[in-house]
PDB file of N, CA and C in Angstrom:
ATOM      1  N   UNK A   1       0.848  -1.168   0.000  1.00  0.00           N
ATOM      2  CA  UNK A   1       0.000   0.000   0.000  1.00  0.00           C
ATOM      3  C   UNK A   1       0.894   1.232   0.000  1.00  0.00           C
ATOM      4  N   UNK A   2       0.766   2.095  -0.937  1.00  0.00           N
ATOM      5  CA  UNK A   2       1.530   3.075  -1.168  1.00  0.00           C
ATOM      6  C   UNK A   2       0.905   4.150   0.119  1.00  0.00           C
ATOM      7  N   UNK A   3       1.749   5.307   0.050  1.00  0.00           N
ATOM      8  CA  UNK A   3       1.303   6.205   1.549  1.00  0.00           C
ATOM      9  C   UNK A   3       1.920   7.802   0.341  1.00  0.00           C
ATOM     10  N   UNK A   4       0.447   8.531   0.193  1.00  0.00           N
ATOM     11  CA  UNK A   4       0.642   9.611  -0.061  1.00  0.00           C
ATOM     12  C   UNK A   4       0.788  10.818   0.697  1.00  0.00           C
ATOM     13  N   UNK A   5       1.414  11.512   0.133  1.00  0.00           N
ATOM     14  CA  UNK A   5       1.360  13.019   1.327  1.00  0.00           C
ATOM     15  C   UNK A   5       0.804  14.103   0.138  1.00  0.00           C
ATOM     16  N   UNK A   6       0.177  15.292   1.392  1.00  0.00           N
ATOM     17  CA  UNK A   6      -0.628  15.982   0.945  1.00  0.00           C
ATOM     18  C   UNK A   6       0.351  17.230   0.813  1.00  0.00           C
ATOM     19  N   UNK A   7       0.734  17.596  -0.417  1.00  0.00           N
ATOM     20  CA  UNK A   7       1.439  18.674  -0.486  1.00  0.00           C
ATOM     21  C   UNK A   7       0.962  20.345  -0.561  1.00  0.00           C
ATOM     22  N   UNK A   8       1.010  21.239   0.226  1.00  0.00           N
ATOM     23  CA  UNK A   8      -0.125  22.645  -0.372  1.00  0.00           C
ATOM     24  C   UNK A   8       0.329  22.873  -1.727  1.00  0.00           C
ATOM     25  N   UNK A   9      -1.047  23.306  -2.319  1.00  0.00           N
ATOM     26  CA  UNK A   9      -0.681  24.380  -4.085  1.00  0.00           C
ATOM     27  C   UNK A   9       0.418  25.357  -3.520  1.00  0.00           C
ATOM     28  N   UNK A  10       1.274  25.506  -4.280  1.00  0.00           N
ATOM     29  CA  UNK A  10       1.912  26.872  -4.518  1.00  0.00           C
ATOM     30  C   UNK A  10       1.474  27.299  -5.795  1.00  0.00           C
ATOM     31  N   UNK A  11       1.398  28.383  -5.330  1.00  0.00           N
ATOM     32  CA  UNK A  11       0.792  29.593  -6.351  1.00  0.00           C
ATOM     33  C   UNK A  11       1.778  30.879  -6.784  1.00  0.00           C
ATOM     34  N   UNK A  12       1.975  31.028  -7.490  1.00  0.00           N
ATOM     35  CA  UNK A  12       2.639  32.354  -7.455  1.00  0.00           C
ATOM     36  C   UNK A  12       1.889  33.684  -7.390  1.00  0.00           C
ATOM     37  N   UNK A  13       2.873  34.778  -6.355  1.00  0.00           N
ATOM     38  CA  UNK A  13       2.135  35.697  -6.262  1.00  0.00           C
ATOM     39  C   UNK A  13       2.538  37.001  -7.396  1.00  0.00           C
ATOM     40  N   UNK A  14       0.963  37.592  -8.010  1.00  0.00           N
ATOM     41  CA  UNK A  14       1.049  38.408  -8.641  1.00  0.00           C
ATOM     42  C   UNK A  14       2.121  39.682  -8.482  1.00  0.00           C
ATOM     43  N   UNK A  15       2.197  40.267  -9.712  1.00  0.00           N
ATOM     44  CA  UNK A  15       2.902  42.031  -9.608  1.00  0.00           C
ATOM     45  C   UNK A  15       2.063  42.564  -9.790  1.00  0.00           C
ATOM     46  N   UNK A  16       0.928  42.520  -9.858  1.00  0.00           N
ATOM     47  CA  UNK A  16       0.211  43.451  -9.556  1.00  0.00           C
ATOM     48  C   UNK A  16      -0.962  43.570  -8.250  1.00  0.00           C
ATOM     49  N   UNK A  17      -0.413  43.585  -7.533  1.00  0.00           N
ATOM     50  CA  UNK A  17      -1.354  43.080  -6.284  1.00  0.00           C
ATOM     51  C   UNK A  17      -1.628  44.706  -5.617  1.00  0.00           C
ATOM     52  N   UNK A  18      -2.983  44.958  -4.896  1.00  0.00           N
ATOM     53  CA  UNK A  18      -3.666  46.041  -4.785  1.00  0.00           C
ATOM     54  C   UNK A  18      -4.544  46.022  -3.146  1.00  0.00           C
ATOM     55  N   UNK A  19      -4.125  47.028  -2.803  1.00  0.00           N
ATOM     56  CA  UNK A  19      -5.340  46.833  -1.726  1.00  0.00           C
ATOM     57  C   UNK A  19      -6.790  46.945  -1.845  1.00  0.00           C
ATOM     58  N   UNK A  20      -7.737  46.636  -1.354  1.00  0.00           N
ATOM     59  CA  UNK A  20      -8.590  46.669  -1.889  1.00  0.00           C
ATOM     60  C   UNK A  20      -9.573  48.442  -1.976  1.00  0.00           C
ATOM     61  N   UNK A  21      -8.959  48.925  -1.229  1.00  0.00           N
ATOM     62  CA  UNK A  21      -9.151  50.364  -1.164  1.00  0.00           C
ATOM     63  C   UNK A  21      -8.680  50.753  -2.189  1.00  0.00           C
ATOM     64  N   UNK A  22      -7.295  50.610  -2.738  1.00  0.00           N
ATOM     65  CA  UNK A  22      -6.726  51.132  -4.429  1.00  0.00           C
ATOM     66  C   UNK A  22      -7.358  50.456  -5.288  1.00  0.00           C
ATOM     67  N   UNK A  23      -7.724  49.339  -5.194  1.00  0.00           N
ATOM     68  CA  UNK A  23      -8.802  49.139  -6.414  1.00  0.00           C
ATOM     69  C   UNK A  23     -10.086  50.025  -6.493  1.00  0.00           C
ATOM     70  N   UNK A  24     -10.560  49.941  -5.810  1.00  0.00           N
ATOM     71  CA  UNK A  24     -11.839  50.810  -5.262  1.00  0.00           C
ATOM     72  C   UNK A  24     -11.435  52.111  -6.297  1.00  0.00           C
ATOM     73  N   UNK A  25     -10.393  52.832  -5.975  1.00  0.00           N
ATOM     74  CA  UNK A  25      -9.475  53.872  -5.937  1.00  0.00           C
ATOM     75  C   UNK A  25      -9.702  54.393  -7.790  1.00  0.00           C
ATOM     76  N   UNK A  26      -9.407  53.351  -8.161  1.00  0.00           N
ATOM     77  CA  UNK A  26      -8.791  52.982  -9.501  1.00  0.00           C
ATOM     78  C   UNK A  26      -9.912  52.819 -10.523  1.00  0.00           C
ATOM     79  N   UNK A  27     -11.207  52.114  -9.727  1.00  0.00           N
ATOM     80  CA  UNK A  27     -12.365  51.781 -10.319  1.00  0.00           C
ATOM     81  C   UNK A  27     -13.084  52.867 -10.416  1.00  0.00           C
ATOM     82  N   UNK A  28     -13.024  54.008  -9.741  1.00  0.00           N
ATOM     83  CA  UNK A  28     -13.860  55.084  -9.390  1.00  0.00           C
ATOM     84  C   UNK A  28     -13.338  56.084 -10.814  1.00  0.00           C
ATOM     85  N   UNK A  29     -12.571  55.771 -11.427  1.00  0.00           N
ATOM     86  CA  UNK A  29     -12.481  56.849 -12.399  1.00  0.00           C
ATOM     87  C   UNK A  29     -12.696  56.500 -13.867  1.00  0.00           C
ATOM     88  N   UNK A  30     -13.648  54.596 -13.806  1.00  0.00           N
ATOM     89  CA  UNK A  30     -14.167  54.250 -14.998  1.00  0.00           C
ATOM     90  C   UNK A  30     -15.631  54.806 -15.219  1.00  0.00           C
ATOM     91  N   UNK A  31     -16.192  54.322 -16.501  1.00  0.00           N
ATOM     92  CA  UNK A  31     -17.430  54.483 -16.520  1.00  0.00           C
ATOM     93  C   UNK A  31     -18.551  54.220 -15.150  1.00  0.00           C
ATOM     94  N   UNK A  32     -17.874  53.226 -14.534  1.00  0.00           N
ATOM     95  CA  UNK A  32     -18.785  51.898 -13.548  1.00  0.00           C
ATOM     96  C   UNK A  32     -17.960  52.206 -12.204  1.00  0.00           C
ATOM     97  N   UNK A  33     -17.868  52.893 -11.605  1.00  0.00           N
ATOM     98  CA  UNK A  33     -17.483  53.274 -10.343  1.00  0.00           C
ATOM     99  C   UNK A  33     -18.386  52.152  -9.629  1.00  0.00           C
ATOM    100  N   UNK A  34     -17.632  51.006  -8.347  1.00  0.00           N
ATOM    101  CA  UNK A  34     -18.153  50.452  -7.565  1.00  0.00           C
ATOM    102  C   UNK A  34     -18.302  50.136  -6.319  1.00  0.00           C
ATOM    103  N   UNK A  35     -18.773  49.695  -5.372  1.00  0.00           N
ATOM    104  CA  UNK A  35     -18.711  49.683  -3.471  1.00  0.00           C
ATOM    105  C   UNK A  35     -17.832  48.651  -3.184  1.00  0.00           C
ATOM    106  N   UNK A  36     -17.269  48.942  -1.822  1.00  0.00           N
ATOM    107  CA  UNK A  36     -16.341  47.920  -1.386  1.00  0.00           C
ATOM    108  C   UNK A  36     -17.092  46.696  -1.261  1.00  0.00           C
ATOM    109  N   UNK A  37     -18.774  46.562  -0.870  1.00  0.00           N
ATOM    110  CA  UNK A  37     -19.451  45.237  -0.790  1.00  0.00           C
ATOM    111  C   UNK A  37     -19.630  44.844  -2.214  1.00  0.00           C
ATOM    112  N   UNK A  38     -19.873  45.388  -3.238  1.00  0.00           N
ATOM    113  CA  UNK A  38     -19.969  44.724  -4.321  1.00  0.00           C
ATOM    114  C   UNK A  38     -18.378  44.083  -4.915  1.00  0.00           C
ATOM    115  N   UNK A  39     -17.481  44.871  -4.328  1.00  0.00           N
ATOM    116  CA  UNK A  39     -16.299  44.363  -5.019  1.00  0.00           C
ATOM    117  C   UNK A  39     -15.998  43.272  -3.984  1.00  0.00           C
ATOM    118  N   UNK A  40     -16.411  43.011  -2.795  1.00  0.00           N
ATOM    119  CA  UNK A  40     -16.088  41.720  -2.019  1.00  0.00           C
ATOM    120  C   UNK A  40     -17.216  40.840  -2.411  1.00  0.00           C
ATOM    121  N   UNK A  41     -18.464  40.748  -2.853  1.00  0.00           N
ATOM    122  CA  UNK A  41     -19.015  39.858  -3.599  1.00  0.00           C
ATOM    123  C   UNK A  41     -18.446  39.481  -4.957  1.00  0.00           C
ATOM    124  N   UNK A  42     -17.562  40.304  -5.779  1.00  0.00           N
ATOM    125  CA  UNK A  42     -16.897  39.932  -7.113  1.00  0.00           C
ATOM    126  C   UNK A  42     -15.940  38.930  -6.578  1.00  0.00           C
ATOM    127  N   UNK A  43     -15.096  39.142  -5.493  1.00  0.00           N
ATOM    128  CA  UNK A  43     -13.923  38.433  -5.050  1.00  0.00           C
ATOM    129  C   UNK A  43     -15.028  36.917  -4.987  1.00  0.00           C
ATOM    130  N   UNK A  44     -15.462  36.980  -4.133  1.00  0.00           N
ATOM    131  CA  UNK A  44     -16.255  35.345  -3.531  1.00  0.00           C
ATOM    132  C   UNK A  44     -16.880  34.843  -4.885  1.00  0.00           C
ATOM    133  N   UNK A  45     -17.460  36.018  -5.868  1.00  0.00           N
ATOM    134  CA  UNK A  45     -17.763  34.787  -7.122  1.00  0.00           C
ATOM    135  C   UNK A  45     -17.122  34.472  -8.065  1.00  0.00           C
ATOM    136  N   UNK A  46     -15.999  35.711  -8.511  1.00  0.00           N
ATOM    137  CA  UNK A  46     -15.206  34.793  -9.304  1.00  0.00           C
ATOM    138  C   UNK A  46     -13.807  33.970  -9.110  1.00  0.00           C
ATOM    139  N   UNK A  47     -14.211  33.445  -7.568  1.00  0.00           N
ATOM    140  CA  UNK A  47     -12.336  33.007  -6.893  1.00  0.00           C
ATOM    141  C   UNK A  47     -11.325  33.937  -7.196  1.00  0.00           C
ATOM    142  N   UNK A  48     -11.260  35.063  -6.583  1.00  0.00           N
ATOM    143  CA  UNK A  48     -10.264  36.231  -6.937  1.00  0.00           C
ATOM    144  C   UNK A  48      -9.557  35.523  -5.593  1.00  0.00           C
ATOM    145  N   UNK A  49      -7.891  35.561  -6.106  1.00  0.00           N
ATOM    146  CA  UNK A  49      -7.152  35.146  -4.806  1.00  0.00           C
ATOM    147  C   UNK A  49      -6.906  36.786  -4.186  1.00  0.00           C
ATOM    148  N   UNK A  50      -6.942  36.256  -2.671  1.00  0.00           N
ATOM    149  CA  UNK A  50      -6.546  37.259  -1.908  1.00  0.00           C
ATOM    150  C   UNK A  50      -5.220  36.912  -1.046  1.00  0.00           C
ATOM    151  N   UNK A  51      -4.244  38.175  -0.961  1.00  0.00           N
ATOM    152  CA  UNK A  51      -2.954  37.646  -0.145  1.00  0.00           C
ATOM    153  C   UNK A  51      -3.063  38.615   0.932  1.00  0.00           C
ATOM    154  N   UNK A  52      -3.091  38.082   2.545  1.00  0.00           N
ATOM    155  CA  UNK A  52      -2.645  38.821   3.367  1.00  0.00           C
ATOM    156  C   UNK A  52      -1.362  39.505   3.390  1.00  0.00           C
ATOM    157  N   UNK A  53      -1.800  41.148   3.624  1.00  0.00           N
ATOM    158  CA  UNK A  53      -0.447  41.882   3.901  1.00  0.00           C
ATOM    159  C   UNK A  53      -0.723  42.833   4.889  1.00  0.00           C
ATOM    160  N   UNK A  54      -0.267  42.295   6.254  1.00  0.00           N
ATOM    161  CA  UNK A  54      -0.522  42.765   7.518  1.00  0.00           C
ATOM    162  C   UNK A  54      -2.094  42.723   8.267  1.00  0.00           C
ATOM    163  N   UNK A  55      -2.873  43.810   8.156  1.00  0.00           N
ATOM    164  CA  UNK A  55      -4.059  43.491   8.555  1.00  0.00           C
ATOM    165  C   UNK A  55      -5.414  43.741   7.314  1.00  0.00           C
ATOM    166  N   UNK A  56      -4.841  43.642   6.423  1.00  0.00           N
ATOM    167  CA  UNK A  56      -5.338  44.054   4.892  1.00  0.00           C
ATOM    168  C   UNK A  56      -4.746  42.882   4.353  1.00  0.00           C
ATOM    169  N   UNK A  57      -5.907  43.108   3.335  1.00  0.00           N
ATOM    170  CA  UNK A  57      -5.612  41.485   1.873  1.00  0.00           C
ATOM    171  C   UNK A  57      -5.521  42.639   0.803  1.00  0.00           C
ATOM    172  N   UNK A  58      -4.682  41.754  -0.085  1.00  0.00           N
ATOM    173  CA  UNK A  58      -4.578  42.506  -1.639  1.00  0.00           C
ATOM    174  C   UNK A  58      -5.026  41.496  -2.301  1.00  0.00           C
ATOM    175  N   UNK A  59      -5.637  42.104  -3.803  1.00  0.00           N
ATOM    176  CA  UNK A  59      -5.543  40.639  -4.622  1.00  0.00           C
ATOM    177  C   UNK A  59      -5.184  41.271  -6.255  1.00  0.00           C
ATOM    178  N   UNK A  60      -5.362  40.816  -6.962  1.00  0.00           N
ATOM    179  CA  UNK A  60      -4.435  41.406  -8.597  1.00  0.00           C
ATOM    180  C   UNK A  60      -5.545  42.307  -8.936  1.00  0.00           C
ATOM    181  N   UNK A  61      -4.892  43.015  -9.286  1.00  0.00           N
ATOM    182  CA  UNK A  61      -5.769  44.339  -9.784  1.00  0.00           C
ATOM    183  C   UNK A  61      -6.106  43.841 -11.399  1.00  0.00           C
ATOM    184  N   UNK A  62      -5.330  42.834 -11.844  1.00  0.00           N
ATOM    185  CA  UNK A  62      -5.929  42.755 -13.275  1.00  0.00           C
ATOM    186  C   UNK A  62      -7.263  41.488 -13.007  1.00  0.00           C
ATOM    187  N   UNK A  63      -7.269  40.834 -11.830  1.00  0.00           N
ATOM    188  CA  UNK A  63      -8.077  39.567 -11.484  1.00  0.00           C
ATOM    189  C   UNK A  63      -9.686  40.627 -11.430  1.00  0.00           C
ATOM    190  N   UNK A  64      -9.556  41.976 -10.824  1.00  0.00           N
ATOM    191  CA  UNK A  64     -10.407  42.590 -10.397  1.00  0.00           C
ATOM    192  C   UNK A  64     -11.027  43.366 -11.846  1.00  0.00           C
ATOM    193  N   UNK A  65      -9.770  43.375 -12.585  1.00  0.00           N
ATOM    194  CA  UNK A  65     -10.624  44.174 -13.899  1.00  0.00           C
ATOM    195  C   UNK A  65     -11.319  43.022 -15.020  1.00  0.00           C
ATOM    196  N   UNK A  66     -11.047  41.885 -15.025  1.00  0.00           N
ATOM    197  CA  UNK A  66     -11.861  41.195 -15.466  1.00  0.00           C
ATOM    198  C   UNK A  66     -13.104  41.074 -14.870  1.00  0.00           C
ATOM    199  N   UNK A  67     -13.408  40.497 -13.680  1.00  0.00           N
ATOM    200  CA  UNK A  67     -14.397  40.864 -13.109  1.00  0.00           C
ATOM    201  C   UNK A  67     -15.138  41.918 -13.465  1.00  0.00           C
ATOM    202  N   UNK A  68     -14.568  43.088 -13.515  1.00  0.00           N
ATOM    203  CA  UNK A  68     -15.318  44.136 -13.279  1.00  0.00           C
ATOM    204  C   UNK A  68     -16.017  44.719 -14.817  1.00  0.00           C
ATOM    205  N   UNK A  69     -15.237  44.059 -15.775  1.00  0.00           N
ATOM    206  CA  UNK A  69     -15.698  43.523 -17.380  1.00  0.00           C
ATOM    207  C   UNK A  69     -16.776  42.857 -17.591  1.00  0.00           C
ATOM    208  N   UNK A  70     -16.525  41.494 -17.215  1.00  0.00           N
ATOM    209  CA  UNK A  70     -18.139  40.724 -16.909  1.00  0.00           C
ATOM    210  C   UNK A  70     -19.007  41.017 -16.337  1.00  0.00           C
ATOM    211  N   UNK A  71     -19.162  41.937 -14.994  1.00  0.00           N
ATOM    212  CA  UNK A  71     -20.108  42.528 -14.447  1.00  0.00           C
ATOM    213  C   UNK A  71     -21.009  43.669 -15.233  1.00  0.00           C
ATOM    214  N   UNK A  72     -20.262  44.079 -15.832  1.00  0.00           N
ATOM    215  CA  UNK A  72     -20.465  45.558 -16.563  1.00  0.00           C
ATOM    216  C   UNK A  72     -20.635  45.584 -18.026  1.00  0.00           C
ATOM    217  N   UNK A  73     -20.945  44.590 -18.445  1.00  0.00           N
ATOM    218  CA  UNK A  73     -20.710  43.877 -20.246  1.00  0.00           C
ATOM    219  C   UNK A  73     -21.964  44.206 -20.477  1.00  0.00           C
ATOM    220  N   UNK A  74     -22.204  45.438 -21.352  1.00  0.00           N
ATOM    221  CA  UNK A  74     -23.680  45.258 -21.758  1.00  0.00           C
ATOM    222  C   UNK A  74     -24.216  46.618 -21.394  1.00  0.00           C
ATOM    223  N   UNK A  75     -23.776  47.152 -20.195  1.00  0.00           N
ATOM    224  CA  UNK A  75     -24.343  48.262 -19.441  1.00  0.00           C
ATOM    225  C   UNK A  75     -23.897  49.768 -20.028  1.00  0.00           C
ATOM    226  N   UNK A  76     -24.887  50.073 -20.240  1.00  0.00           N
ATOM    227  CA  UNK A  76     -24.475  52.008 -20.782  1.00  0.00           C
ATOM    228  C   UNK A  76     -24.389  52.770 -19.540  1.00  0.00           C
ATOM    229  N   UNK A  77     -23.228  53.778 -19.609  1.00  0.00           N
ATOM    230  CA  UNK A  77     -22.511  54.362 -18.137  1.00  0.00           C
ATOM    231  C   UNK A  77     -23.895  55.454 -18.286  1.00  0.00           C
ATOM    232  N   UNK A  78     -23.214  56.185 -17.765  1.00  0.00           N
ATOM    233  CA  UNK A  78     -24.115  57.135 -17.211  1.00  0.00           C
ATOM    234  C   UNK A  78     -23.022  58.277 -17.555  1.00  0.00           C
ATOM    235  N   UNK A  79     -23.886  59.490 -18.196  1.00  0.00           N
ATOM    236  CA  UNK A  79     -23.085  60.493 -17.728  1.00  0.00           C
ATOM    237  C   UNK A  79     -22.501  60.597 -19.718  1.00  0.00           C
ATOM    238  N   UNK A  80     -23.393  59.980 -20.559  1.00  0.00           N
ATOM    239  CA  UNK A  80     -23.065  60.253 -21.836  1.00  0.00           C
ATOM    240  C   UNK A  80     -21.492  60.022 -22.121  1.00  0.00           C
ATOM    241  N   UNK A  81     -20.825  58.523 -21.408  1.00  0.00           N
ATOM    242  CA  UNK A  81     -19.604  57.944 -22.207  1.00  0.00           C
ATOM    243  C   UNK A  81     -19.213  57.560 -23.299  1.00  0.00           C
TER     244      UNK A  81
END
């Protein structure tokens, strides 16, 4: 009987990693400006990884602009864009 071990994923971590306040930050000057609860519901549905850094998580700011593509696919801004 063979005996496996459970090794963790390593993942590599992004260069572009963001707090979630600078995303926020960053998002606010597209067509689709959005809330910190809607952007923590984007994280939980599309598995956006998050990395602790101190008492704050970052996660890729490009993970967040896809998201924020699919959410927004279809929608006319406001404000004659």
């Amino acid at each position: 009987m063979a005996l496996t071990t459970l090794t963790p994923e390593i993942r590599s971590i992004p260069d572009d990693l963001v707090s979630l306040e600078e995303a926020l930050a960053l998002l606010r000057i597209t067509p689709f400006p959005t809330s910190l609860t809607t952007l923590r519901r984007w994280i939980a549905k599309y598995g956006i990884a998050t990395y602790p850094r101190g008492r704050h998580h970052e996660v890729s700011y490009s993970d967040v602009l896809v998201a924020h593509r699919d959410e927004n696919a279809g929608r006319t801004p406001k404000g004659g864009w």
